[in-house]
N, C-alpha and C. Protein backbone atom coordinates (compact mmCIF):
# COMPACT_ATOMS: atom_id res chain seq x y z
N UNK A 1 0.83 -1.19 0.00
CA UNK A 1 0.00 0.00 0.00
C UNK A 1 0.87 1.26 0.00
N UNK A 2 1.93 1.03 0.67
CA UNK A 2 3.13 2.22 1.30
C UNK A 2 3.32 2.65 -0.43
N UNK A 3 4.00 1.58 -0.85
CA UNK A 3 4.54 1.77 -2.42
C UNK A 3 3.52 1.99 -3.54
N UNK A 4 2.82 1.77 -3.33
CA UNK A 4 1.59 2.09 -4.09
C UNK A 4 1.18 3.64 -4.09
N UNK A 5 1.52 4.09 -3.11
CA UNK A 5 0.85 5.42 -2.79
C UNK A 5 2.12 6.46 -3.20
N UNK A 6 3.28 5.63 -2.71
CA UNK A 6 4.90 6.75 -3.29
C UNK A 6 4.63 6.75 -4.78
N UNK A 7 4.66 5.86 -5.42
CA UNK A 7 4.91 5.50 -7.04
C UNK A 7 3.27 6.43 -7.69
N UNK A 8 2.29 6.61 -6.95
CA UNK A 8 1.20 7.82 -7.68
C UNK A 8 1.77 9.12 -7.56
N UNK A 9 2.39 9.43 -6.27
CA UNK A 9 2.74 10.38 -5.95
C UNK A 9 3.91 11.01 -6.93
N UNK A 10 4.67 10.02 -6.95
CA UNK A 10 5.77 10.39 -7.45
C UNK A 10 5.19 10.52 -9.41
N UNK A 11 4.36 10.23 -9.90
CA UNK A 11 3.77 9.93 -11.15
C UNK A 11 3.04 11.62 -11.61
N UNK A 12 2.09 11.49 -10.13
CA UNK A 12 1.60 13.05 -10.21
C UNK A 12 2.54 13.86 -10.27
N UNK A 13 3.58 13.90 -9.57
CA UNK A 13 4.81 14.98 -9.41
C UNK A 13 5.08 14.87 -10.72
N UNK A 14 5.81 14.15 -11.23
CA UNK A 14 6.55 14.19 -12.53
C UNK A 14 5.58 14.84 -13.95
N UNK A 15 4.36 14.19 -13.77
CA UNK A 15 3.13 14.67 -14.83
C UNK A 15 3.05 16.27 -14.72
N UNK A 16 2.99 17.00 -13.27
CA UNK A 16 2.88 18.69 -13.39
C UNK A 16 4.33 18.84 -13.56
N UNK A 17 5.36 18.52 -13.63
CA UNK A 17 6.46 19.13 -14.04
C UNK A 17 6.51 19.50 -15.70
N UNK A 18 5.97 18.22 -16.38
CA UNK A 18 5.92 17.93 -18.05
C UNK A 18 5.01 18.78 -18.28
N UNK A 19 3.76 19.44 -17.85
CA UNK A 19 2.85 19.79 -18.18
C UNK A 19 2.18 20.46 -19.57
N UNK A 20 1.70 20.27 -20.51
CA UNK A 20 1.68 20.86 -21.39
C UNK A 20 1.56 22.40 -20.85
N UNK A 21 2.40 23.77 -21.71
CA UNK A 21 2.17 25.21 -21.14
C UNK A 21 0.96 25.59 -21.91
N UNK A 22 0.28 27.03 -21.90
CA UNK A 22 -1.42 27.22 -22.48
C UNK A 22 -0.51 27.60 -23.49
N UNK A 23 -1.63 27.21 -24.62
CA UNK A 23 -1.10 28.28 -25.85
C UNK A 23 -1.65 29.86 -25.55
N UNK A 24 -1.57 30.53 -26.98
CA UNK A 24 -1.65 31.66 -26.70
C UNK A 24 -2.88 32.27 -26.79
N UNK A 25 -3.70 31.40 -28.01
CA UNK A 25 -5.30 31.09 -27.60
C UNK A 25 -5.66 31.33 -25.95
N UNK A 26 -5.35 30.12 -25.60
CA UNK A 26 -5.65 30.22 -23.86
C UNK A 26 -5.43 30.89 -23.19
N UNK A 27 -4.36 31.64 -23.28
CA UNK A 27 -4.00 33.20 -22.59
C UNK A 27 -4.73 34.10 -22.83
N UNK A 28 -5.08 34.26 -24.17
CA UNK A 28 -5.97 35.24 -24.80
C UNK A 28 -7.12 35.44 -24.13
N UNK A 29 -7.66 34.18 -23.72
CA UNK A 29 -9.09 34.42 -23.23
C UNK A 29 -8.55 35.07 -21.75
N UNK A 30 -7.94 35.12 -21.22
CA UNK A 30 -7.38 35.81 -19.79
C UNK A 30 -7.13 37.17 -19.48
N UNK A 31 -6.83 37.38 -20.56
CA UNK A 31 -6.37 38.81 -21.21
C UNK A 31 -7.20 39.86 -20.82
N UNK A 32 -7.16 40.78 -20.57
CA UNK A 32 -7.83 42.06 -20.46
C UNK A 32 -7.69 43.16 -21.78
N UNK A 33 -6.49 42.88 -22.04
CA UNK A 33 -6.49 44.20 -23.21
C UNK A 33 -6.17 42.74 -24.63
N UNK A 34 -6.53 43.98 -25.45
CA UNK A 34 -5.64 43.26 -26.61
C UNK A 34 -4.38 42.84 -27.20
N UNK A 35 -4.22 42.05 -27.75
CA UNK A 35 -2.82 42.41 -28.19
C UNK A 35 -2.35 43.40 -29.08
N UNK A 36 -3.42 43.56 -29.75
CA UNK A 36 -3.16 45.12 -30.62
C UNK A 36 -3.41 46.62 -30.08
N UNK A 37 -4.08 46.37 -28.83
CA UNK A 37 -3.56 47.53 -27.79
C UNK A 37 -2.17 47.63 -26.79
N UNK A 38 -1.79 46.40 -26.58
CA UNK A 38 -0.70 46.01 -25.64
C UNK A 38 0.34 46.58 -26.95
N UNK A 39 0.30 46.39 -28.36
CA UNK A 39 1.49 46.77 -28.98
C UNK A 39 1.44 48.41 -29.46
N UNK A 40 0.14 49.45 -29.40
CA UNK A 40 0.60 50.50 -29.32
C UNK A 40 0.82 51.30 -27.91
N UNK A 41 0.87 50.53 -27.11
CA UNK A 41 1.54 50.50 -25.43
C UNK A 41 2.99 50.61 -25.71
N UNK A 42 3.44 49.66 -25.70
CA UNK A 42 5.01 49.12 -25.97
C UNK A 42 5.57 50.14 -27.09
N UNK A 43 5.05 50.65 -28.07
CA UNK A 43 5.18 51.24 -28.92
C UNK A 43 5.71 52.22 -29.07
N UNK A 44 5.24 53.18 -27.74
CA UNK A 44 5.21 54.33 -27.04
C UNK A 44 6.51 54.11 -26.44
N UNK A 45 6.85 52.92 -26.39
CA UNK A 45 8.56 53.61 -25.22
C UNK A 45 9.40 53.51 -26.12
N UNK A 46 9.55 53.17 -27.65
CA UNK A 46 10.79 53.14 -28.26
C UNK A 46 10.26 53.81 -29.90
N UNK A 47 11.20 55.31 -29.29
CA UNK A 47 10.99 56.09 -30.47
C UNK A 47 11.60 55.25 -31.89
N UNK A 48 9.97 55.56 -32.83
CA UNK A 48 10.81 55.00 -34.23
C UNK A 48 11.03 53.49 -34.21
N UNK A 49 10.34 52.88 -33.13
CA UNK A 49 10.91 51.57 -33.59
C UNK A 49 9.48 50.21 -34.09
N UNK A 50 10.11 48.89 -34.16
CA UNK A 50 9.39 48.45 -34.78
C UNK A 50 9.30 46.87 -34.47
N UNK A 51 8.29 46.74 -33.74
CA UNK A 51 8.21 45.15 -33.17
C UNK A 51 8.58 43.87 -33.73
N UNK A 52 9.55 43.12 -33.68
CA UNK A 52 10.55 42.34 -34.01
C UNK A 52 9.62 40.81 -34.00
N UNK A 53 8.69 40.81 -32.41
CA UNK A 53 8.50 39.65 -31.97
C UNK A 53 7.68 40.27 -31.12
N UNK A 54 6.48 39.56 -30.48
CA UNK A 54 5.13 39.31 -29.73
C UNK A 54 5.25 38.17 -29.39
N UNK A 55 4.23 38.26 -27.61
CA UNK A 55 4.14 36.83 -27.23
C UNK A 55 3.26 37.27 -25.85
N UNK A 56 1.94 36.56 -25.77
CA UNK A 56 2.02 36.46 -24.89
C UNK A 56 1.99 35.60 -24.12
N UNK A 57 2.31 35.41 -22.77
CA UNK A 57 3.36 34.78 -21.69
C UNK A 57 2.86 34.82 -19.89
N UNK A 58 2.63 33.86 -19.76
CA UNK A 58 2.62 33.83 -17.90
C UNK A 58 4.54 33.54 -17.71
N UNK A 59 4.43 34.66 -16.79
CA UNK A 59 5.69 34.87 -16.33
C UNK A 59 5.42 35.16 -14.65
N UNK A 60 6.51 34.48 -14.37
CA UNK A 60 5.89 34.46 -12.89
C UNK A 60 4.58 34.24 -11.86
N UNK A 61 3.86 33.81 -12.74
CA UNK A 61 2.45 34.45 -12.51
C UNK A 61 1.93 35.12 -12.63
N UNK A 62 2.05 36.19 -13.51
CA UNK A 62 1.99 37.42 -14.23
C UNK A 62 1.31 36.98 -15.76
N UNK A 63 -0.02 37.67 -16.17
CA UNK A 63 -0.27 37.40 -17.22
C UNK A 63 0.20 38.69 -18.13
N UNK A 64 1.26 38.69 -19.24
CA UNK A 64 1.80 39.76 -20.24
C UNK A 64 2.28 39.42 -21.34
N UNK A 65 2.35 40.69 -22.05
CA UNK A 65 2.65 40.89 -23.32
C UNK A 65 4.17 41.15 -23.16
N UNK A 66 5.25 40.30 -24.28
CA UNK A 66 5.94 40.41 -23.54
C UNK A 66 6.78 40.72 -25.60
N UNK A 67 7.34 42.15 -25.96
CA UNK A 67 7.79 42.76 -27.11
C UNK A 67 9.44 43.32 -27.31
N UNK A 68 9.52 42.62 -28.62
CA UNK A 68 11.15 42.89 -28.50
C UNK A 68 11.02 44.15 -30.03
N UNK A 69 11.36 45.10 -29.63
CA UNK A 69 10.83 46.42 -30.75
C UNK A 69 12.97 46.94 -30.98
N UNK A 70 12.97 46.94 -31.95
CA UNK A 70 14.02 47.36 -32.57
C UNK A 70 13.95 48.73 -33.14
N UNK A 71 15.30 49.32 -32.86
CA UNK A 71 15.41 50.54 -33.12
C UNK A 71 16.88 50.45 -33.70
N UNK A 72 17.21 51.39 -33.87
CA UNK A 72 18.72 51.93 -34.84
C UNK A 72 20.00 51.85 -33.42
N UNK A 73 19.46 51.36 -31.91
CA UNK A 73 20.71 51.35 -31.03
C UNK A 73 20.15 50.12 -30.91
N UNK A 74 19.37 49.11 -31.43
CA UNK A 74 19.36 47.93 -31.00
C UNK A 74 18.31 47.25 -30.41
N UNK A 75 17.70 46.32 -29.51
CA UNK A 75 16.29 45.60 -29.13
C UNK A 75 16.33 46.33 -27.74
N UNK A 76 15.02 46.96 -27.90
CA UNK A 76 14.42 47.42 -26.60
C UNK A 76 13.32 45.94 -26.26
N UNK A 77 12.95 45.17 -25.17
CA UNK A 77 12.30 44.22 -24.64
C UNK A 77 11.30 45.12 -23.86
N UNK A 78 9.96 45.51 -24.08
CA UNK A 78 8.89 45.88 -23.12
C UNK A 78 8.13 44.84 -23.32
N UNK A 79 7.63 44.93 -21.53
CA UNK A 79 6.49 44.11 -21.12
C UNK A 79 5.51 44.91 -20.89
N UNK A 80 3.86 44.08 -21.18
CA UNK A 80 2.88 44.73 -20.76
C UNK A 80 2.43 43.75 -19.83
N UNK A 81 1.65 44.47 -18.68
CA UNK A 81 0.63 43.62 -17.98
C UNK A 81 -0.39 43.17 -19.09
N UNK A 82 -0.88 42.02 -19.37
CA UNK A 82 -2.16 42.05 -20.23
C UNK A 82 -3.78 42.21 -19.76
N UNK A 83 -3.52 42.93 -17.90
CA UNK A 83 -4.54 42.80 -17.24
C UNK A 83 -4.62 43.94 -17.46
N UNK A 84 -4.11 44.73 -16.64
CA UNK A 84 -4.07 46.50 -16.46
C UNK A 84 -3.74 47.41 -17.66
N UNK A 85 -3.15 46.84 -18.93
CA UNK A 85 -2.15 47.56 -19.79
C UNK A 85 -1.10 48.64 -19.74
N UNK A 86 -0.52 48.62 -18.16
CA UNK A 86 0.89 49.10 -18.04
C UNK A 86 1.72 48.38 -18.22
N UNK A 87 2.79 49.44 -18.56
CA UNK A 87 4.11 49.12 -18.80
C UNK A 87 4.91 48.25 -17.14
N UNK A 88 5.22 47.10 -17.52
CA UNK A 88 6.31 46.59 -16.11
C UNK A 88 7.34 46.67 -16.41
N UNK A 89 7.88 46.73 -17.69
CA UNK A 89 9.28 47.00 -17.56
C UNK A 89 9.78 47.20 -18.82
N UNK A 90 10.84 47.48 -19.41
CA UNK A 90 11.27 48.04 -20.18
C UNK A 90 12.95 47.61 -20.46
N UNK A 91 13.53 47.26 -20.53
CA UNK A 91 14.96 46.86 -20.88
C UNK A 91 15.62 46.97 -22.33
N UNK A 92 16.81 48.13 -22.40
CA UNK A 92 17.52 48.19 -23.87
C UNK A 92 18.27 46.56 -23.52
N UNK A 93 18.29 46.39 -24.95
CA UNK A 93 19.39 45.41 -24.83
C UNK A 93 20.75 45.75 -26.00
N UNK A 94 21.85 45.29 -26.10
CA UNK A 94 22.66 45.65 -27.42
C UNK A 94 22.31 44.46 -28.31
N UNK A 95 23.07 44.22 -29.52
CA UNK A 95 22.65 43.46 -30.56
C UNK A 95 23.41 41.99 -29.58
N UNK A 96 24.44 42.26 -29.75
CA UNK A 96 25.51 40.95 -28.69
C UNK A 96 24.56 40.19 -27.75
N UNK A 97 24.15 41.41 -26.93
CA UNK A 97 23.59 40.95 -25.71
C UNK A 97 22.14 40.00 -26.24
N UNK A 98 21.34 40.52 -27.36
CA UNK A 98 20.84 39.90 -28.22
C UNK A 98 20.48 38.79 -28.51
N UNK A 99 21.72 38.56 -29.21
CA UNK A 99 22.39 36.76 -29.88
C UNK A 99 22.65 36.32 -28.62
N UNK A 100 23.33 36.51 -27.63
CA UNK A 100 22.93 35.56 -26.09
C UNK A 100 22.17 34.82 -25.93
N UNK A 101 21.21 35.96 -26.01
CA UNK A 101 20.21 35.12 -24.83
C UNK A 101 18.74 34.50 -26.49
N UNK A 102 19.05 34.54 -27.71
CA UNK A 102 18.88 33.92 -28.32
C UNK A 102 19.37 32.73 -28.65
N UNK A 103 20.71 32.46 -28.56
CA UNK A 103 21.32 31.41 -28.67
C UNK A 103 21.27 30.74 -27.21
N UNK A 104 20.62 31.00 -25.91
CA UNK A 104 20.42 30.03 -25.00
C UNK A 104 19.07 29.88 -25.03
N UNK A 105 17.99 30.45 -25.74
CA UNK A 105 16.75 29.94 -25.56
C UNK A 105 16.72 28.87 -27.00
N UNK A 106 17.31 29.12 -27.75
CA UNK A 106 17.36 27.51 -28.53
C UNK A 106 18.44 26.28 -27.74
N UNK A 107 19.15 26.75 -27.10
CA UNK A 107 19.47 25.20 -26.49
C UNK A 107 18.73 24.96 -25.17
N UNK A 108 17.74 25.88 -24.65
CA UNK A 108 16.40 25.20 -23.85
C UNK A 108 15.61 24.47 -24.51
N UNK A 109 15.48 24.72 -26.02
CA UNK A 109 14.12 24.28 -26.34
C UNK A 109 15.25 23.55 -27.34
């Protein structure tokens, strides 16, 4: 019975680790704003520039829009709340810094 009950346990554990993540459908319905409002949000913090990439994303527990907008010094990364439609954050990045953390999210996935 002892082992019976470790080996579910341990089955459930492993099953929410694998978990399939929501698509973006499924987020969508969560959403408060749009995504075509969340991108003239983001829009607004990088003069002249021009959205590279969209996504939205539970991060932390945080439901957002999460935009990599290019400009002539390189990828600005703004996030939107997709509840409230403020800005949480905002980060320049350089082109280098860039290819980084591009080239480690393909050897995650």
């Amino acid at each position: 019975m002892k082992k019976t009950f470790m080996a579910v346990l341990v089955a459930l554990t492993v099953a929410g680790v694998y978990a399939a993540e929501p698509t973006q459908a499924e987020l969508q319905k969560e959403a408060k704003i749009s995504m075509r409002k969340a991108k003239s949000i983001a829009l607004k913090k990088v003069a002249h520039g021009k959205i590279e990439s969209a996504e939205l994303e539970n991060e932390n527990g945080k439901l957002i829009y999460s935009f990599d907008i290019k400009s002539s010094s390189g990828i600005t990364e703004v996030n939107v709340d997709a509840i409230s439609g403020k800005v949480i954050s905002s980060k320049h990045e350089t082109p280098a810094k860039e290819a980084d953390e591009k080239k480690a999210d393909q050897q995650k996935h």
